[in-house]
C-alpha atoms as a PDB file:
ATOM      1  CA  UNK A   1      14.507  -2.975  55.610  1.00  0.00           C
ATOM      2  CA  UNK A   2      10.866  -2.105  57.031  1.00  0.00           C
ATOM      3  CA  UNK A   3       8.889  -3.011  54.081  1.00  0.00           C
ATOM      4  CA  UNK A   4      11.002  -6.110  53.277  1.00  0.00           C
ATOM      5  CA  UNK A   5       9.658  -8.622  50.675  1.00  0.00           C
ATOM      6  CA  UNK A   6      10.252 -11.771  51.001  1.00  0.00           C
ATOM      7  CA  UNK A   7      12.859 -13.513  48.587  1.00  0.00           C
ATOM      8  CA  UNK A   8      10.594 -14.721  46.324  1.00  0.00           C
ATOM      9  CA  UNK A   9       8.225 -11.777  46.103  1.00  0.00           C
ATOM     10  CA  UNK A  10      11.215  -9.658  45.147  1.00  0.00           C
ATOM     11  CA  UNK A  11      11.750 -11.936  42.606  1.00  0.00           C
ATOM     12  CA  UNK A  12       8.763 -11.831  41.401  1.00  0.00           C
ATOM     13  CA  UNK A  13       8.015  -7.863  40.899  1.00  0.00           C
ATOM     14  CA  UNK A  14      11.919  -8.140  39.921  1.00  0.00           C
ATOM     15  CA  UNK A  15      10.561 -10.154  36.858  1.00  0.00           C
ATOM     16  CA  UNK A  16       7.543  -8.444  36.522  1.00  0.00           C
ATOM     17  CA  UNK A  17       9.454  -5.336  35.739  1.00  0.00           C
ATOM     18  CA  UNK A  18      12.011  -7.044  33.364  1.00  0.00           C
ATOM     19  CA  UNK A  19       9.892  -6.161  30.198  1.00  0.00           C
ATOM     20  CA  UNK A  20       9.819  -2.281  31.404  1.00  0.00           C
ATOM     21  CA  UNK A  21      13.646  -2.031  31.977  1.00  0.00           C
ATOM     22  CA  UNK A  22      14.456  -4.397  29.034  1.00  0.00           C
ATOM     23  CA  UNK A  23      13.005  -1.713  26.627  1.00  0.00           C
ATOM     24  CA  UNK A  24      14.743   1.331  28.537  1.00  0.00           C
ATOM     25  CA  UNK A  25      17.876  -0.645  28.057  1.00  0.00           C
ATOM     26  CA  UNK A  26      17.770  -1.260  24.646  1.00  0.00           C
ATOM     27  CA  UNK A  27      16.219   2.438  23.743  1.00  0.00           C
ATOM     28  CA  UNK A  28      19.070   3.602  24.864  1.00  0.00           C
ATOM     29  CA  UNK A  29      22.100   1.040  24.284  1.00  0.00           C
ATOM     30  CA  UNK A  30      20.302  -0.012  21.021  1.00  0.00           C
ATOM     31  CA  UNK A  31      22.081  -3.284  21.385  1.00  0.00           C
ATOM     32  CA  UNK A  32      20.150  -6.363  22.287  1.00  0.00           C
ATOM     33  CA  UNK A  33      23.181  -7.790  24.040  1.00  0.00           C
ATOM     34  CA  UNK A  34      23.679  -5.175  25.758  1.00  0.00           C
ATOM     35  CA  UNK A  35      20.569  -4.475  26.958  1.00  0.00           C
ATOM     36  CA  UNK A  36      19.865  -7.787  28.373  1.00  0.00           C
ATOM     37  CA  UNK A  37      23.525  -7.395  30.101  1.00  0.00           C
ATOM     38  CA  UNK A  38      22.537  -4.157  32.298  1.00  0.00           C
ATOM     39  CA  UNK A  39      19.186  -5.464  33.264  1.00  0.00           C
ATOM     40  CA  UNK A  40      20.653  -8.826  34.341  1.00  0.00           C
ATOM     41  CA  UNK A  41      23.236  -6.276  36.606  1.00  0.00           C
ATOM     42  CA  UNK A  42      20.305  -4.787  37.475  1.00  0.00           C
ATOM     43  CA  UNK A  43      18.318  -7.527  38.384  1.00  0.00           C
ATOM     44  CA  UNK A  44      21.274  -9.036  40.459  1.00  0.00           C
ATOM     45  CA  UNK A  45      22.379  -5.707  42.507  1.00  0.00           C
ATOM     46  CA  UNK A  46      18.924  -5.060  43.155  1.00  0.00           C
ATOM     47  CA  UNK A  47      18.666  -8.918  44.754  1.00  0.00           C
ATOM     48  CA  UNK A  48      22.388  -8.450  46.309  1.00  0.00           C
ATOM     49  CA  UNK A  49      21.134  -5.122  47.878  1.00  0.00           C
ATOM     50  CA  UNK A  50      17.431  -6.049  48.739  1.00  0.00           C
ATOM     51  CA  UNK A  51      18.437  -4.660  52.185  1.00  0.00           C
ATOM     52  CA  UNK A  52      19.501  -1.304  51.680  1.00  0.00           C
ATOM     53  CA  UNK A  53      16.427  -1.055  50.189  1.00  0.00           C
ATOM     54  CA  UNK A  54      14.530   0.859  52.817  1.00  0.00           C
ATOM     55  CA  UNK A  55      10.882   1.147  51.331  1.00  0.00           C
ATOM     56  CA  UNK A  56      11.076   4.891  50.938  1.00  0.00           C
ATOM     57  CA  UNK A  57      10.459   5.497  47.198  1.00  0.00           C
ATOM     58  CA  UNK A  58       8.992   2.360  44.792  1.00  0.00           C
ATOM     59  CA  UNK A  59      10.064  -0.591  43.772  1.00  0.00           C
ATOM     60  CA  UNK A  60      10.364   0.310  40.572  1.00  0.00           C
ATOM     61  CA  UNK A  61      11.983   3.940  40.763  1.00  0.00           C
ATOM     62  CA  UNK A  62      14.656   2.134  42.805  1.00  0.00           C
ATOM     63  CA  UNK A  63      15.267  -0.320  40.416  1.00  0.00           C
ATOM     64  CA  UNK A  64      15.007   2.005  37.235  1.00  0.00           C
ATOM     65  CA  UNK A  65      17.400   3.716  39.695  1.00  0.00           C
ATOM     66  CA  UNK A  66      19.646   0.888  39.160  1.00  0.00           C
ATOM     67  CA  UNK A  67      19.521   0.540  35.421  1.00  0.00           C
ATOM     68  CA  UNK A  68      20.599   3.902  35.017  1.00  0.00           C
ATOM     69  CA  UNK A  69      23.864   3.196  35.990  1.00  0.00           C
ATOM     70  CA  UNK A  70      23.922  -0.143  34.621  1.00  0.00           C
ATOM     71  CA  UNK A  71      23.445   1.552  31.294  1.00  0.00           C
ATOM     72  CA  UNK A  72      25.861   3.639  31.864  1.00  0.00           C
ATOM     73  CA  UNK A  73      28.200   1.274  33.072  1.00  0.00           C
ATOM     74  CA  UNK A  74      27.614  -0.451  29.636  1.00  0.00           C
ATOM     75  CA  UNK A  75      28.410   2.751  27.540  1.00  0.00           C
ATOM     76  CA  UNK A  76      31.599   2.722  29.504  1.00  0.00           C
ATOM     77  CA  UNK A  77      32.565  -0.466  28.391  1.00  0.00           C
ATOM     78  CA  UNK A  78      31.666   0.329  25.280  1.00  0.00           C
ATOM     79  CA  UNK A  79      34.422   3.266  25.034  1.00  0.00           C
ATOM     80  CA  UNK A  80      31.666   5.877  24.153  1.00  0.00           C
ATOM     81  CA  UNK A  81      31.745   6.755  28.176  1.00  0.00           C
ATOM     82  CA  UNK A  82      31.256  10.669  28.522  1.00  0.00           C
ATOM     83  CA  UNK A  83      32.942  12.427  31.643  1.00  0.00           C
ATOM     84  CA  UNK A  84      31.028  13.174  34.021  1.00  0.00           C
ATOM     85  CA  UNK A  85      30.139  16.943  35.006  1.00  0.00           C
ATOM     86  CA  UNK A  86      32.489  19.238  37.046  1.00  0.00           C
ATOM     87  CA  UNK A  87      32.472  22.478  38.955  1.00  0.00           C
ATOM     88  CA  UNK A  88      34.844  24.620  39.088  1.00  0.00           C
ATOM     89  CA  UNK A  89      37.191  23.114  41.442  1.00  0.00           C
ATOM     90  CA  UNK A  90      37.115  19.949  39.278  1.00  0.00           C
ATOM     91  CA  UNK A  91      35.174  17.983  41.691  1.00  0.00           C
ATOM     92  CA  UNK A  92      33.005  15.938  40.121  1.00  0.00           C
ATOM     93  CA  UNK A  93      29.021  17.021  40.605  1.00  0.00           C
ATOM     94  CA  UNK A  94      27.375  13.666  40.943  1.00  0.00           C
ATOM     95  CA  UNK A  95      29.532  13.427  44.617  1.00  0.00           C
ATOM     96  CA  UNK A  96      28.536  16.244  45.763  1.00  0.00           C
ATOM     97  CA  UNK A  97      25.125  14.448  46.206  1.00  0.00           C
ATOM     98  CA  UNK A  98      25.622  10.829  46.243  1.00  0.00           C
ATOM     99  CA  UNK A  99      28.259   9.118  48.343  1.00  0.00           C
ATOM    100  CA  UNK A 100      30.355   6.537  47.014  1.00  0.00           C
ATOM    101  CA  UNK A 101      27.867   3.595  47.595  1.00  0.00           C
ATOM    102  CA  UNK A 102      25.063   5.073  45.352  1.00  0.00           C
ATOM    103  CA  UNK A 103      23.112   6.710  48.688  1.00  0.00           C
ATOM    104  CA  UNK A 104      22.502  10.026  48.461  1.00  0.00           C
ATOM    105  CA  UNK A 105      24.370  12.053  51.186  1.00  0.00           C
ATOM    106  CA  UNK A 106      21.508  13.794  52.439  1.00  0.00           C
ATOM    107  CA  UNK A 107      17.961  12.186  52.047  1.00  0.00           C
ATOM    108  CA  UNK A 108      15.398  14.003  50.566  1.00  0.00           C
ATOM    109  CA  UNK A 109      12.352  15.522  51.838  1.00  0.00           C
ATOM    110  CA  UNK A 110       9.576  12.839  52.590  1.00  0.00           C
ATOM    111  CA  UNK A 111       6.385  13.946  50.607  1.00  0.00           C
ATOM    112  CA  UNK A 112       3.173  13.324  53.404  1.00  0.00           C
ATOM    113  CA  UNK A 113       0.643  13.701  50.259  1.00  0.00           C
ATOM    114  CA  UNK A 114      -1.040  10.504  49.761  1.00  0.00           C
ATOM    115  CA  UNK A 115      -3.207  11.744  47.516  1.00  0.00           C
ATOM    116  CA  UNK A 116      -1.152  13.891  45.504  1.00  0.00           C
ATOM    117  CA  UNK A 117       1.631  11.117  45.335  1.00  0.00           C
ATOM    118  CA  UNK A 118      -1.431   8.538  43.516  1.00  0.00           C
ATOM    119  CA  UNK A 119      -2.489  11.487  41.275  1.00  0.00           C
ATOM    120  CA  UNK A 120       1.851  11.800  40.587  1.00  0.00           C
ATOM    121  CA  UNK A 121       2.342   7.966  40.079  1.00  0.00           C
ATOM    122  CA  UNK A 122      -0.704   8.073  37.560  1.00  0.00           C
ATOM    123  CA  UNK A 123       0.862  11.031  35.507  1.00  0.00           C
ATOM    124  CA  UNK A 124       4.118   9.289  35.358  1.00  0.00           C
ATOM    125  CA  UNK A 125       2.330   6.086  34.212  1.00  0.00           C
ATOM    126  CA  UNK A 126       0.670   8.004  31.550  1.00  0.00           C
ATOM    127  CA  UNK A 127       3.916  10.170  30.661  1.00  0.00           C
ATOM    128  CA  UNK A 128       5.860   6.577  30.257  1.00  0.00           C
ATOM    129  CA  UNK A 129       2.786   5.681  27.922  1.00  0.00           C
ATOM    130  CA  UNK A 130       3.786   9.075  25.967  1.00  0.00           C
ATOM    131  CA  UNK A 131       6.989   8.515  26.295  1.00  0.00           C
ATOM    132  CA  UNK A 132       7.074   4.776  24.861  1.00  0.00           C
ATOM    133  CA  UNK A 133       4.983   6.377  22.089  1.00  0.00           C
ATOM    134  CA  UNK A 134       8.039   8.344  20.370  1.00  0.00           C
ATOM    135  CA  UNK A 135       9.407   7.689  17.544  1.00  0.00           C
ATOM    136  CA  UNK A 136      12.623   5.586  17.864  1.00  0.00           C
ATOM    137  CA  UNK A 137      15.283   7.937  17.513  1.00  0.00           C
ATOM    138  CA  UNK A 138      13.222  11.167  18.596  1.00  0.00           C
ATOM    139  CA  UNK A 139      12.473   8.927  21.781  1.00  0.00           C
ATOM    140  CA  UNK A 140      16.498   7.903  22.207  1.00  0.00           C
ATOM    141  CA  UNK A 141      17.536  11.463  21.970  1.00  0.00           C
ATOM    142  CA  UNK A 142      14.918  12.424  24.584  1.00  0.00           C
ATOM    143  CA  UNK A 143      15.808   9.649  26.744  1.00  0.00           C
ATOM    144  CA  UNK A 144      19.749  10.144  26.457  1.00  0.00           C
ATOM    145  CA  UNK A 145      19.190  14.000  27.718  1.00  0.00           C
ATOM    146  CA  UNK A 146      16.305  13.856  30.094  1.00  0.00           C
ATOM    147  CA  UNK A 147      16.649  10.283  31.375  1.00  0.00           C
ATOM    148  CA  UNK A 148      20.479   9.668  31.401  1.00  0.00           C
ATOM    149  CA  UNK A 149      21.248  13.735  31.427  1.00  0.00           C
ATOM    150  CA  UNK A 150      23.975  13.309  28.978  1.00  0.00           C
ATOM    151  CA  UNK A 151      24.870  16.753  27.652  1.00  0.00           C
ATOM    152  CA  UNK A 152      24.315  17.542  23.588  1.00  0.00           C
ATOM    153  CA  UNK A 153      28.040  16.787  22.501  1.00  0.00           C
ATOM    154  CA  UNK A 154      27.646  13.540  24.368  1.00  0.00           C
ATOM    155  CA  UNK A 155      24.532  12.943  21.950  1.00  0.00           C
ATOM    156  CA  UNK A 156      26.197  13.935  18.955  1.00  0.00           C
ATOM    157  CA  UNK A 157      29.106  11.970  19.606  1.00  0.00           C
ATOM    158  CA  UNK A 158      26.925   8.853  20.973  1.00  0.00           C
ATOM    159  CA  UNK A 159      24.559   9.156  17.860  1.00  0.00           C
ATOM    160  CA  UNK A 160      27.175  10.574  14.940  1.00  0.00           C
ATOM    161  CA  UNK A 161      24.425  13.135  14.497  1.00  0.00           C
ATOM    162  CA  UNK A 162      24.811  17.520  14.688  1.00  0.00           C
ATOM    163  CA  UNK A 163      23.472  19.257  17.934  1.00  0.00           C
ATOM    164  CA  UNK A 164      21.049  21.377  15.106  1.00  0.00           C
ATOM    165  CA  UNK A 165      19.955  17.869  14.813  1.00  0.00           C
ATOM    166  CA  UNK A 166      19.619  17.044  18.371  1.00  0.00           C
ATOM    167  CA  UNK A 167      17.841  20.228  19.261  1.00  0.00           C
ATOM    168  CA  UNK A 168      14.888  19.715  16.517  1.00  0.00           C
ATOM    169  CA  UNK A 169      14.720  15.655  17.606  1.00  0.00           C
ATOM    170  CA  UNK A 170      14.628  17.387  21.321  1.00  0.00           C
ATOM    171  CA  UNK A 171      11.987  19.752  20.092  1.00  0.00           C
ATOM    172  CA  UNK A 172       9.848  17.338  18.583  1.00  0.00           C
ATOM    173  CA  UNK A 173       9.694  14.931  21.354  1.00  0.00           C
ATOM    174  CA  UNK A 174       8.235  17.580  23.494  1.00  0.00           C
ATOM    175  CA  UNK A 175       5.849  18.792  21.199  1.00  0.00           C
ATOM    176  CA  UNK A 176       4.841  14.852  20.880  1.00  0.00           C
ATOM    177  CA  UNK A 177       4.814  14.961  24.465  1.00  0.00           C
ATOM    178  CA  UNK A 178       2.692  17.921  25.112  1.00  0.00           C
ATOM    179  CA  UNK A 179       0.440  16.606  22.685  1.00  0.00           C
ATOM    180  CA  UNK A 180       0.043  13.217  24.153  1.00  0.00           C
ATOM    181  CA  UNK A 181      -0.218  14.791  27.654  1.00  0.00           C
ATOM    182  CA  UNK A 182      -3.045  17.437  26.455  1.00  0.00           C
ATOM    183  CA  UNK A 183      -4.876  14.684  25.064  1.00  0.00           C
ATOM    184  CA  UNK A 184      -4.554  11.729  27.613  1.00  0.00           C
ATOM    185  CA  UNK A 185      -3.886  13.573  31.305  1.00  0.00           C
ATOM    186  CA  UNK A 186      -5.210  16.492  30.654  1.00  0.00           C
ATOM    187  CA  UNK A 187      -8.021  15.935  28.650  1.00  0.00           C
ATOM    188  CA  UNK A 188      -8.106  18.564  26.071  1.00  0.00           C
ATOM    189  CA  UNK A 189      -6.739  18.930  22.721  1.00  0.00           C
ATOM    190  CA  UNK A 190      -3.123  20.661  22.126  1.00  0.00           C
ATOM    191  CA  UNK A 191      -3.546  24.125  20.858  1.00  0.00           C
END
């Protein structure tokens, strides 16, 4: 790895991010058990595999990376697992981009943007403020389709609620969201 930390600095922003994947855990396992079980995966794969980390993307996105499929990994266990997506041949969509060690199978485009990619990292900062700012179960339902990309009868099924309910909690969180945005990135009130 280029940009290799040393053990103990990995550790340390390891740590320093616990808080931030602790409460994406738990938003969306809504188990404290749980929770604390797929960011303690997390923590360790990210360790075991500090050198396949290769610098290109953040810390962070890498390691939220991580949790995603720790989380679902825990949902799994949990018997609420939801299949994955197919095309029409049956194969299953998720290999068609990643290969069977979590790497995707053809890298994506490196952005050259400095500036663009500090202006990016500070609207994603403020989206996770707006995002953190959701209601509980508005923010779950948001999370579970834009975050983990399950589909609505996963949701309903997940949550024992309709899809006319998960459609007006989905609508809701991005009117909060627009709202938020307007007022803190963009600087002017929602119209």
């Amino acid at each position: 790895m280029s940009d290799s930390l040393p053990p103990a600095d990995l550790h340390g922003h390891l740590q320093a991010l616990r808080p931030t994947l602790l409460r994406l855990a738990q938003l969306q396992l809504r188990n404290a058990a749980w929770a604390e079980d797929a960011v303690s995966e997390t923590m360790l794969a990210a360790l075991e595999g500090a050198s396949r980390f290769a610098g290109q993307s953040q810390l962070k996105t890498w390691v939220v990376g991580i949790l995603k499929h720790k989380v679902l990994d825990q949902l799994r266990l949990r018997q609420r697992e939801v299949a994955y997506d197919t095309d029409d041949d049956g194969e299953v969509l998720e290999d068609l981009i990643f290969v069977p060690d979590g790497h995707f199978r053809t890298m994506p485009q490196t952005w050259d943007a400095p500036a663009h990619a500090l202006q990016q990292r500070q609207f994603f900062e403020v989206l996770e403020a707006c995002m953190d700012a959701l209601p509980g179960q508005i923010g779950r339902v948001f999370l579970m389709r834009e975050w983990l990309e399950l589909d609505t009868d996963a949701i309903c099924q997940e949550l024992r609620i309709s899809s006319t309910n998960v459609w007006t909690m989905l609508h809701r969180a991005r009117m909060r969201l627009r709202e938020c945005l307007q007022l803190n990135w963009f600087g002017t009130p929602a119209t």
